[in-house]
Protein backbone atom coordinates (compact mmCIF):
# COMPACT_ATOMS: atom_id res chain seq x y z
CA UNK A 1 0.00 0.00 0.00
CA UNK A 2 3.17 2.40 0.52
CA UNK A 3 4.56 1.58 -2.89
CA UNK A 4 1.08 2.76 -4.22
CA UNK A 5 0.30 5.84 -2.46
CA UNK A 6 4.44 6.61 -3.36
CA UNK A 7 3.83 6.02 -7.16
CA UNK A 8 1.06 7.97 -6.87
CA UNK A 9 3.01 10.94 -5.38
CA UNK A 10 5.74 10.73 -7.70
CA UNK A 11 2.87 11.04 -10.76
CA UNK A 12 1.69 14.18 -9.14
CA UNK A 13 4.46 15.69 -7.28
CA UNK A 14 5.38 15.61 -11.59
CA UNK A 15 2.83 18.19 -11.74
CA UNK A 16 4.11 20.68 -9.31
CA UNK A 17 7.61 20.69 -8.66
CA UNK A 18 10.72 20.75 -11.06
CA UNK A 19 12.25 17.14 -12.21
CA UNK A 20 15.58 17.72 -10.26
CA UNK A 21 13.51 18.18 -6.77
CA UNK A 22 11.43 15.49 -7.44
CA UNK A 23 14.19 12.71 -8.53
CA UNK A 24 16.29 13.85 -4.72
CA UNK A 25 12.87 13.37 -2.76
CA UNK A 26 11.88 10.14 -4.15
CA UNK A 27 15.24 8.56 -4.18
CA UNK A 28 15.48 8.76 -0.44
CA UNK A 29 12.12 7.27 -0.04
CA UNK A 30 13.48 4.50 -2.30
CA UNK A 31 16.03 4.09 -0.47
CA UNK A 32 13.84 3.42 2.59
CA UNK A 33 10.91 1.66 0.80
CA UNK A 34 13.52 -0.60 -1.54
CA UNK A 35 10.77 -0.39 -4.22
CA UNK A 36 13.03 -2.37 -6.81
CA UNK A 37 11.91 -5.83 -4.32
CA UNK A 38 7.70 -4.56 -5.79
CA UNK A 39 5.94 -5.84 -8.86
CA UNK A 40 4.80 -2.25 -9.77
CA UNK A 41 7.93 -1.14 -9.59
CA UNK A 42 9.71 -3.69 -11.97
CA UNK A 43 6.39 -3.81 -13.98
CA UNK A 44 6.94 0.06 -14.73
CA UNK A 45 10.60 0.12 -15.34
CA UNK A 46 9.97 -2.78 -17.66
CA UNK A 47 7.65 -0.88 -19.65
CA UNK A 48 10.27 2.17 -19.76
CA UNK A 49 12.79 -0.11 -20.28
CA UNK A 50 10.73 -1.42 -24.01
CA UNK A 51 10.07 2.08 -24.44
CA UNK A 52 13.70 3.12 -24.57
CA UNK A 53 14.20 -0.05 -26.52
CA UNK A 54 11.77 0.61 -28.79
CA UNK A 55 12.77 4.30 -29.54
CA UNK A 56 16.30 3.50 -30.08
CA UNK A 57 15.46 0.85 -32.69
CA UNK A 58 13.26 3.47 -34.43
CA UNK A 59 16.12 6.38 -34.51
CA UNK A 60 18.43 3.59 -35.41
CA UNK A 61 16.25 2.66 -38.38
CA UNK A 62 15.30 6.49 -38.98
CA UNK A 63 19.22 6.97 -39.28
CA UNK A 64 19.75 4.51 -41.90
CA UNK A 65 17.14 5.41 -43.97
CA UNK A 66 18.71 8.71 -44.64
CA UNK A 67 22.05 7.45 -44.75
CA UNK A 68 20.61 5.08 -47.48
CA UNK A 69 18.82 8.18 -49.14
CA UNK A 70 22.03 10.09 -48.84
CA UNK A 71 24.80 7.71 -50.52
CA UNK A 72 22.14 7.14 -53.26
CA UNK A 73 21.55 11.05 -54.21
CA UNK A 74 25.55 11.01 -53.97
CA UNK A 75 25.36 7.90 -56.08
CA UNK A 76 23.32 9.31 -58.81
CA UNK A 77 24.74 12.87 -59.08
CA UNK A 78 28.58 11.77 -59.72
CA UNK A 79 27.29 9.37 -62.33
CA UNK A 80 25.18 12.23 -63.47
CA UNK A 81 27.73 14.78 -63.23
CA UNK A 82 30.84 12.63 -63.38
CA UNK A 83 32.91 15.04 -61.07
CA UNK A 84 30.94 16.43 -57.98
CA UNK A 85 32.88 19.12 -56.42
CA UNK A 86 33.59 18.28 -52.75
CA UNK A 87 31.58 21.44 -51.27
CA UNK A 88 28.42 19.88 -52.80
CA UNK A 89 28.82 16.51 -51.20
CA UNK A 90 29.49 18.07 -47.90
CA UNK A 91 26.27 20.29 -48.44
CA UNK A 92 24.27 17.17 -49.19
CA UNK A 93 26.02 14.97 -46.42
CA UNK A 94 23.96 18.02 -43.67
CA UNK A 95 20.82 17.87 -45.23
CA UNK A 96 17.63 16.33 -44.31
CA UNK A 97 15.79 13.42 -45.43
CA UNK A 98 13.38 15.68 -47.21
CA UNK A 99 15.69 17.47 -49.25
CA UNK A 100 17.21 14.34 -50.27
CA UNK A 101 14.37 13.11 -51.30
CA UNK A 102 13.52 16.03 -53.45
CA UNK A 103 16.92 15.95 -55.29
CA UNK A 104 15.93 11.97 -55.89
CA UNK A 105 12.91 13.21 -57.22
CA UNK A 106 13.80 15.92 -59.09
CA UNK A 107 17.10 14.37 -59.93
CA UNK A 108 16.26 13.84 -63.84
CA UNK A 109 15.30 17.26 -63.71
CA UNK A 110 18.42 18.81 -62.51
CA UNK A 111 21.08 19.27 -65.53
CA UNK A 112 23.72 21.68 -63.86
CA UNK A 113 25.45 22.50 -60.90
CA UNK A 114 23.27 25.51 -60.60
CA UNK A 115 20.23 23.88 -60.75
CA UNK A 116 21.60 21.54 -58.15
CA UNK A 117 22.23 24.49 -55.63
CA UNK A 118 18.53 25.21 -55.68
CA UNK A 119 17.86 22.19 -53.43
CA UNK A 120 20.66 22.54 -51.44
């Protein structure tokens, strides 16, 4: 019933006071409680625990999709332009996974350097 009514707190002490204030409050009553021995406790840092998982898998997949995107639009513009000067590719190496994807697009489109820099 302690391990409740501290969850509890911790959800709405969330509310009201700053993250720092609350972490130094309720590790002390963990410390005195030992909530990691509870069910709800290991139940709800499971469930971050996935979470965390779960996000890191989807950045790690959001990353390679633009790295994909990325070496292809490199891909295609030296064979396009058979000499891309080394500013471009650094340009193109910072930008986002939309503006890659609108040079792919718009990649028969482009015929110059020039026309190039408008996506950059």
């Amino acid at each position: 019933e302690k391990q409740k009514a501290l969850l509890r707190a911790e959800i709405f002490a969330g509310l009201l006071y700053e993250e720092q204030v609350i972490e130094m409050i309720f590790r002390e009553v963990e410390n005195m409680l030992d909530l990691e021995q509870s069910a709800g406790y290991r139940r709800i840092f499971n469930k971050g625990l996935e979470k965390g998982i779960e996000k890191g898998i989807e950045k790690g997949m959001e990353k390679g999709r633009r790295e994909t995107l990325r070496e292809n639009v490199l891909k295609l513009l030296y064979r396009k332009f058979k000499k891309l000067p080394a500013p471009y590719a650094e340009k193109i190496k910072t930008l986002d996974e939309y503006a890659l994807g609108m040079i792919l697009d718009n990649i028969f489109e482009i015929n110059s350097l020039s026309e190039l820099e408008e996506y950059l």
